[in-house]
Protein backbone atom coordinates (compact mmCIF):
# COMPACT_ATOMS: atom_id res chain seq x y z
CA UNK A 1 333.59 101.21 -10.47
CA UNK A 2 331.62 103.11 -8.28
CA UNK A 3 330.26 101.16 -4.76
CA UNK A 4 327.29 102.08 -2.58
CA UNK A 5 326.26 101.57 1.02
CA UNK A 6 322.96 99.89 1.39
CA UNK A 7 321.61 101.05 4.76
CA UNK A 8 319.08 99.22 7.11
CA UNK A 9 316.67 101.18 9.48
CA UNK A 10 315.58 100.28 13.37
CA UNK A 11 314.74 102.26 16.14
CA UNK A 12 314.95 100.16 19.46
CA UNK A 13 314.64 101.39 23.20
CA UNK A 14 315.00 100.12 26.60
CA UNK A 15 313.86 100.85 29.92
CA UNK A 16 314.45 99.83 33.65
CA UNK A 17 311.00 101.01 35.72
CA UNK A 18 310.61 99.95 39.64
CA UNK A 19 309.46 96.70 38.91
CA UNK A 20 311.18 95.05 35.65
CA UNK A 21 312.18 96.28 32.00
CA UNK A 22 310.36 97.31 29.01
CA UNK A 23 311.92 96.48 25.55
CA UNK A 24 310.73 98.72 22.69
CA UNK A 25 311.21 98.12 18.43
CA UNK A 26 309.52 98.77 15.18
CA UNK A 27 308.67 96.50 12.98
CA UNK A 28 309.56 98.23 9.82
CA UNK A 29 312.18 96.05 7.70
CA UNK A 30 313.79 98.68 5.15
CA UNK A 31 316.97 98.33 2.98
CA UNK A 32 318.12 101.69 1.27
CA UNK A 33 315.31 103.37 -0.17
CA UNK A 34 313.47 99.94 -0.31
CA UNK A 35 311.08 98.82 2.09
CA UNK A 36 311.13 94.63 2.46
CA UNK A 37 308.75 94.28 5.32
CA UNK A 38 306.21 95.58 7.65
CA UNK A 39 306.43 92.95 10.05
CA UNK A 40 310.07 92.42 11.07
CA UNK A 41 310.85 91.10 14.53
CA UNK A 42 313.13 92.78 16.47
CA UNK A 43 312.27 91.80 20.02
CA UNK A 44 312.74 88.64 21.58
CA UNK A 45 312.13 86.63 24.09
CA UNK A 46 315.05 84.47 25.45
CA UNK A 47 313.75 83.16 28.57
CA UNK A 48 311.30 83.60 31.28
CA UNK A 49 313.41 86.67 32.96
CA UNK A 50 315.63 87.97 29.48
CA UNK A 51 315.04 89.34 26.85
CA UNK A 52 316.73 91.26 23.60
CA UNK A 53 315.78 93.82 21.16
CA UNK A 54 318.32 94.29 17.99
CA UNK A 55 318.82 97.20 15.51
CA UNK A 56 320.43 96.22 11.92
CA UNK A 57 320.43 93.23 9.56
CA UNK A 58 317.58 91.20 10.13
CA UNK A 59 319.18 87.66 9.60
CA UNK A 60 321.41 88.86 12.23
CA UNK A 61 318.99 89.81 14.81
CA UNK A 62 317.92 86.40 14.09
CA UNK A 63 320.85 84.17 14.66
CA UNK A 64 321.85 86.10 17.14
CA UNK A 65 318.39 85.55 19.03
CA UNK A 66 318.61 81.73 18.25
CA UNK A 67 322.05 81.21 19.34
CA UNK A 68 321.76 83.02 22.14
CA UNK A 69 318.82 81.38 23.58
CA UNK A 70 320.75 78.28 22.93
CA UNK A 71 323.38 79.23 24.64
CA UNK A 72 321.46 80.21 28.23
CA UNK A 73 319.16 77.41 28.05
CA UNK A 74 322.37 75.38 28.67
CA UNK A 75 323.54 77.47 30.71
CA UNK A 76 320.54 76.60 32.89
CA UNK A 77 320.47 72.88 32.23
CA UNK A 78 324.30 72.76 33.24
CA UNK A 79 323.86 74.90 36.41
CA UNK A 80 320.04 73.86 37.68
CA UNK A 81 319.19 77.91 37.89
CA UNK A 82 318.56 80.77 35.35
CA UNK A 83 321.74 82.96 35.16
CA UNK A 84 321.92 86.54 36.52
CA UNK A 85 321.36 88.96 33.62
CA UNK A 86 324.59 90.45 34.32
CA UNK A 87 326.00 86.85 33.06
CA UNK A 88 323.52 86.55 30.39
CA UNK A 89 324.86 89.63 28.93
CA UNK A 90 328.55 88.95 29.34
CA UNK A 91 327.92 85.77 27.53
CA UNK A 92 325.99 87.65 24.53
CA UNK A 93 329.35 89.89 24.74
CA UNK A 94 331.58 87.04 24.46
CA UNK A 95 329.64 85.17 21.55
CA UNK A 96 330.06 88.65 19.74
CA UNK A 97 333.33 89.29 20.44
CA UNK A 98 334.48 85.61 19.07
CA UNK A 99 333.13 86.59 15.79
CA UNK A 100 335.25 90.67 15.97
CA UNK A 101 337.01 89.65 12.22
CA UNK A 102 333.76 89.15 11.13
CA UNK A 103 330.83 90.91 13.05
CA UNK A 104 327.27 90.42 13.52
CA UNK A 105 325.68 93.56 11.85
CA UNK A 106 323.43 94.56 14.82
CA UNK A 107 323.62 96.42 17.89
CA UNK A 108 321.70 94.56 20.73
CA UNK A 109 319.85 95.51 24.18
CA UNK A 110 319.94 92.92 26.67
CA UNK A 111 317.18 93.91 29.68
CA UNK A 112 315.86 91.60 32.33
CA UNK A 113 315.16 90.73 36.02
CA UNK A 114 316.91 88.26 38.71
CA UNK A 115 317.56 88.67 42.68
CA UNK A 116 319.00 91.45 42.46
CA UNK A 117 316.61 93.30 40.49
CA UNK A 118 316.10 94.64 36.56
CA UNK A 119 318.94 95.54 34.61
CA UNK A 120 319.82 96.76 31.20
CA UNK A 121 322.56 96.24 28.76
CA UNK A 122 323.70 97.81 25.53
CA UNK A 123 326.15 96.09 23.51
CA UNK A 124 327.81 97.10 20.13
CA UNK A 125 328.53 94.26 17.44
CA UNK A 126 331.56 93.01 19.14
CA UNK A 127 330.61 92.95 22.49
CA UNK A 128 331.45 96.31 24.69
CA UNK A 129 329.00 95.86 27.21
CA UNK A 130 327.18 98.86 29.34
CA UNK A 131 324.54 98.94 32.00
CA UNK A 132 322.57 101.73 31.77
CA UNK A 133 318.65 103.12 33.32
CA UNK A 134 317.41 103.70 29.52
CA UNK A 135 319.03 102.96 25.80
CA UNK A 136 318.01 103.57 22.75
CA UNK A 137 319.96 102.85 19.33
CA UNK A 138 319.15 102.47 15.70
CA UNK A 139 318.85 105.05 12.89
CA UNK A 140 316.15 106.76 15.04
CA UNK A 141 317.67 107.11 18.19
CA UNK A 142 318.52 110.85 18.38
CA UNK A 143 314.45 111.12 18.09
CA UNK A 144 313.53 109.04 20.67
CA UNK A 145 316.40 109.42 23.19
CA UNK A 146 314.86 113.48 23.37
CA UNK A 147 311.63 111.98 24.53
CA UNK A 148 313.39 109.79 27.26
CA UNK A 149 315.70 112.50 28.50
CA UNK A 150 312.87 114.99 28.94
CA UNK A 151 310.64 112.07 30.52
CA UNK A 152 312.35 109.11 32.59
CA UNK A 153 312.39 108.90 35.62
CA UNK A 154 313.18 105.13 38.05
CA UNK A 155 309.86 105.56 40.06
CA UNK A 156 308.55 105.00 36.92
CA UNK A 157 304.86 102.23 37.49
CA UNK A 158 304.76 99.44 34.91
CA UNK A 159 302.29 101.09 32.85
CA UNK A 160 303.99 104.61 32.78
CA UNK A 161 307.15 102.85 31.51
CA UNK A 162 304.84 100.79 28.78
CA UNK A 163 303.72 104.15 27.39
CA UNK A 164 306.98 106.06 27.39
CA UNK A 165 308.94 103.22 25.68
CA UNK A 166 305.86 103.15 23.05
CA UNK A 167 305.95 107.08 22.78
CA UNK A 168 310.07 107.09 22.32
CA UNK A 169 309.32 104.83 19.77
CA UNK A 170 306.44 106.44 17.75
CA UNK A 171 308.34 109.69 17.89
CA UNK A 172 311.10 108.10 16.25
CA UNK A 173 308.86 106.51 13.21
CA UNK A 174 307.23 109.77 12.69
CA UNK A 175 310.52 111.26 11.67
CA UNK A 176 312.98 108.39 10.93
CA UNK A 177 312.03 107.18 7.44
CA UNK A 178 313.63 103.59 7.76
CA UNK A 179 311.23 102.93 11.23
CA UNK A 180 307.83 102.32 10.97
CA UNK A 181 304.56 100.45 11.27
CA UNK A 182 304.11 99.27 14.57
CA UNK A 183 305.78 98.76 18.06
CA UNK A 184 306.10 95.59 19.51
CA UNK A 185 307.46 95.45 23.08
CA UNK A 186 308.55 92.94 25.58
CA UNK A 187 307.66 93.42 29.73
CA UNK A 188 309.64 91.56 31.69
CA UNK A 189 309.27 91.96 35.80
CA UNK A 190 309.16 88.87 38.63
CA UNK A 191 305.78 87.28 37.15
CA UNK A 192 308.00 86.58 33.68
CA UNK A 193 307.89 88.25 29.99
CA UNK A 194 304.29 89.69 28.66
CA UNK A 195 304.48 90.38 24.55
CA UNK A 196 302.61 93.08 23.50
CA UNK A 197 302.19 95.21 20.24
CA UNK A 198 301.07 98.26 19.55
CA UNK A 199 300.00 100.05 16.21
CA UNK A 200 301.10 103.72 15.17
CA UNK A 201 298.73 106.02 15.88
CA UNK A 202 298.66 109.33 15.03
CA UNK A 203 301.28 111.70 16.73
């Protein structure tokens, strides 16, 4: 009996700028050769300072959002302050590493600001966890990670980084047929996290 190997499509970026962290994903919800959705959710707000963005099975991205928001907000009612995002990442890495026999299908960003400034995470579905300047992943990252080699730079200003997490993204969609239709994004600097979205225009 022959078996096949339903894919599922995301292109997802991140970005530390001077001031705070831009999170970057597409909305387009595709399984295979089959498109589900146009309006898939891939970036989420945790709390006022962190945020995630997730590439892979979109129940996933889901729990994973819920549980980890869980997860922090007791954090903060057990210890009276929000956690560095440093911790807030090494306890997204430790909730995915529990579950190692049996992974979470996703590959998450974990981006935010605290006293020591913005910082970025990538982590793989059971938990290795790296801080980097700029990540992308998903099925269109080789496209967009050419746009943010070629064009990031830390002195980037709020807005600069806005548009070149946007662009990374659109470049991606334009070539990667499992990303699509739309961009939202989460900005998250010392005055908390600002949702936008953006539609594809024309490249």
């Amino acid at each position: 009996m022959s078996e096949s190997l339903e894919f599922t499509g995301a292109t997802i970026v991140g970005l530390v700028y001077e001031g705070g962290v831009v999170l970057a994903g597409e909305k387009r919800v595709a399984l295979g050769n089959y498109l589900l959705s146009k309006a898939g959710k891939k970036v989420f707000k945790v709390l006022d300072n962190v945020g995630i963005a997730s590439a892979g099975l979109l129940a996933d991205m889901q729990a994973i959002s819920k549980i980890f928001a869980a997860e922090l907000r007791m954090y903060e009612l057990i210890n009276k302050r929000l956690p560095s995002i440093r911790s807030a990442a090494k306890l997204l890495s430790n909730i995915l590493y529990s579950r190692k026999y049996f992974p979470y299908l996703t590959t998450i960003l974990v981006g935010g600001i605290d006293s020591s400034g913005p910082h970025l995470y990538s982590l793989d579905p059971i938990g290795s966890l790296i801080e980097d300047k700029y990540v992308t992943l998903g099925s269109g990252a080789e496209l967009s990670l050419s746009i943010l080699e070629s064009e990031y730079n830390e002195k980037l200003a709020k807005s600069e980084a806005v548009e070149l997490a946007y662009k990374s993204v659109k470049i991606a969609c334009g070539r990667d047929v499992l990303s699509g239709d739309g961009v939202d994004m989460l900005v998250i600097d010392s005055q908390g996290v600002e949702e936008l979205f953006r539609p594809l225009k024309s490249i």
